[in-house]
Structures are given as structure tokens and as C-alpha cells.
Protein backbone atom coordinates (compact mmCIF):
# COMPACT_ATOMS: atom_id res chain seq x y z
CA UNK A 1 33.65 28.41 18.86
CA UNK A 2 32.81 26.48 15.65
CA UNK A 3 29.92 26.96 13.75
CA UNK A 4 27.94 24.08 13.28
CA UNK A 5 25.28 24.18 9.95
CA UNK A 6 22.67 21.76 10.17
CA UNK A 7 22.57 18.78 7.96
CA UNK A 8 19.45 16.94 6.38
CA UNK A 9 20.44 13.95 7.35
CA UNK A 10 23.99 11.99 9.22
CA UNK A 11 26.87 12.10 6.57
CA UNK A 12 26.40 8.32 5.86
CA UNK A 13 23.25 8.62 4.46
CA UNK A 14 23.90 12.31 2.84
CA UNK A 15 26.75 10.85 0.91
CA UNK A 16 24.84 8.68 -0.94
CA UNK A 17 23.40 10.51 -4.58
CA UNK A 18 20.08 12.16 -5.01
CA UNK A 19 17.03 10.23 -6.18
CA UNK A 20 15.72 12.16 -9.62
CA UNK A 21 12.27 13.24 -8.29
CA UNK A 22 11.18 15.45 -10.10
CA UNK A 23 9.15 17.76 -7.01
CA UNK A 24 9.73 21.26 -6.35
CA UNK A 25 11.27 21.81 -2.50
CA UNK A 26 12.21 17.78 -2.31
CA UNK A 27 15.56 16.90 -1.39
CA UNK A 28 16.28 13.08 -1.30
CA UNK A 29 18.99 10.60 -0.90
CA UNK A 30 18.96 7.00 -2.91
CA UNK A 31 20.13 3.89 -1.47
CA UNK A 32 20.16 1.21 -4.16
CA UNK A 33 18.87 -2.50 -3.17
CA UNK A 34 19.34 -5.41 -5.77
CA UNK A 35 15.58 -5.51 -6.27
CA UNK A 36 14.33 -2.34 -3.83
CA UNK A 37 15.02 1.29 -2.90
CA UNK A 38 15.39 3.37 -0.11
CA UNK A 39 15.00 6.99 -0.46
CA UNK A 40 15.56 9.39 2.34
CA UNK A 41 13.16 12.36 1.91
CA UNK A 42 12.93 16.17 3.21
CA UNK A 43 10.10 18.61 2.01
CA UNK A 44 11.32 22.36 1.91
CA UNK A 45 8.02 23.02 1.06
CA UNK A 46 4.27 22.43 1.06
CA UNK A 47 3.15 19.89 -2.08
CA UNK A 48 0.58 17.78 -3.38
CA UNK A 49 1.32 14.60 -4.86
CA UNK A 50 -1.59 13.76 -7.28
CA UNK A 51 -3.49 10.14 -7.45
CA UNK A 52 -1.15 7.37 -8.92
CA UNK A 53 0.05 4.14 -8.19
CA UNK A 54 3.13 1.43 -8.73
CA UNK A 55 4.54 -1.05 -6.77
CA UNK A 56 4.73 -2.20 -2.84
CA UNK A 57 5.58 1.27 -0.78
CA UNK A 58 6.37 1.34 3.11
CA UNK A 59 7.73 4.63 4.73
CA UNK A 60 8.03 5.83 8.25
CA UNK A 61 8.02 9.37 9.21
CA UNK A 62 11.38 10.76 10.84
CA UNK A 63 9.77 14.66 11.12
CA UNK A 64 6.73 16.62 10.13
CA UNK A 65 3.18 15.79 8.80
CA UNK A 66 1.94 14.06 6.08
CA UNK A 67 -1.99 13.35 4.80
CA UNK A 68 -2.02 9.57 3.15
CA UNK A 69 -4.75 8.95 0.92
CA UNK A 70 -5.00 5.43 -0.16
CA UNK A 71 -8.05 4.24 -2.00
CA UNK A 72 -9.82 7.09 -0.99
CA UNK A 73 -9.06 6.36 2.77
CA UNK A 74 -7.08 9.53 4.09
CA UNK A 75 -5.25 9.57 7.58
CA UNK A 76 -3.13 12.07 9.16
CA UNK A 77 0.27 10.72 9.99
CA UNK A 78 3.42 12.13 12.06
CA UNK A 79 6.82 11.21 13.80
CA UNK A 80 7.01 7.94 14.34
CA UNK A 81 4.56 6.68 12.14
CA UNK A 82 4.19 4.03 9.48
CA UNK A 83 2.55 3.54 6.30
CA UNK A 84 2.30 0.50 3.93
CA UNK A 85 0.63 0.82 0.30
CA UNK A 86 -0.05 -2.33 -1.40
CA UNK A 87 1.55 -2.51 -5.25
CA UNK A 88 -1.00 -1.10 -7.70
CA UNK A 89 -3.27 0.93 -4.65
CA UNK A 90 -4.57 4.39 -5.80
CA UNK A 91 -2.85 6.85 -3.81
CA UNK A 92 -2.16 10.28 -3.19
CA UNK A 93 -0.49 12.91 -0.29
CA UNK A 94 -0.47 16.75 1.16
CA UNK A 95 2.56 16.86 2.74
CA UNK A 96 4.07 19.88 4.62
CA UNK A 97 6.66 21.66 5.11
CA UNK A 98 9.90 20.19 6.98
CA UNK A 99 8.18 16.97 6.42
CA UNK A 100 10.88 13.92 6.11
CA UNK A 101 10.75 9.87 5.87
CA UNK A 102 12.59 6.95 4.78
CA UNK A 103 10.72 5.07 2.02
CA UNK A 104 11.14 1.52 1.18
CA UNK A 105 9.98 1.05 -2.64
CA UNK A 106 9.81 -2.64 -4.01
CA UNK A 107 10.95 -2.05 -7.05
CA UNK A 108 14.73 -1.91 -7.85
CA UNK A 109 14.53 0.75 -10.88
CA UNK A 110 11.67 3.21 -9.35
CA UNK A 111 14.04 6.39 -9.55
CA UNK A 112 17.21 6.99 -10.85
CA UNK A 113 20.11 9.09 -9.79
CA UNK A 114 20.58 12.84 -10.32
């Protein structure tokens, strides 16, 4: 019987580079828009992702937990949900463990490749 090892994400997306994000325990996969990006995320560990803000940001959670704060209003989201942060909005994040999304950024230059 073959062994099967599981994979972050299907092969089209994991062929695509790495973002250069510089968090401990973050994998990620960049897919380059002429004026946005979309970066597939996983979370091998718990982190904190202090206060800051750039442009438009929409995500939606594939697995796992995530705590949005944005301008001081902090919800709990999960699988299946969505989040949209307005370009220049104060915002921060606990995220767990396994956590992973797809993130829309509107901005074609927000991370490069590894």
C-alpha cells in the first residue's frame, strides 16, 4: 500500500513560491496579481501579529481559529469565515495553531518571494 504524506495545500497552489513573511511557524504560498496578491497561509504555531496597517485586506478561513482585531473591535472567526479590513484600518490577530486562509491583499508588491 502507498504511503500517502499530507500536503498543505493541492499541488497547484503548493507549486507556486513562498511569500517572504517573515513569522516564525508560517508557511505560505504567493500568487502574483498585476495589481493584488493572494497568499495561501498555514500556522504551525501559535503567534501574535502586533497592531499595523496597509492597504485593502480580505481573507477567508480554510481551517483553524483566528482572533481579528480591527480598530479595537475583536471577533473570533473560524472555517468558513470572512474578513474584510479597509486600507489604512489599525489591526492586529492571535492566531492558532493549524490555523490556514487565503488572503486577498490589494496591493501588487505587499510581499515578495522567498
Amino acid at each position: 500500500m502507498k504511503q500517502t504524506t499530507k500536503k498543505r495545500f493541492p499541488e497547484m497552489i503548493e507549486r507556486h513560491p513562498n511569500a517572504d513573511i517573515p513569522i516564525k511557524g508560517l508557511m505560505s504560498k504567493l500568487i502574483q496579481a498585476d495589481d493584488q496578491q493572494f497568499v495561501f497561509m498555514e500556522f504551525e504555531e501559535d503567534i501574535e501579529v502586533a497592531e499595523h496597517s496597509h492597504n485593502a485586506q480580505w481573507g477567508v478561513v480554510l481551517e483553524g481559529e483566528m482572533e481579528l482585531s480591527i480598530e479595537g473591535v475583536s471577533r473570533t472567526l473560524g472555517k468558513g469565515d470572512t474578513y474584510y479590513i479597509e486600507k489604512d484600518s489599525v489591526h492586529s490577530a492571535k492566531i492558532k495553531k493549524g490555523y490556514k486562509d487565503l488572503t486577498l491583499f490589494d496591493q501588487k508588491d505587499r510581499y515578495k518571494t522567498k
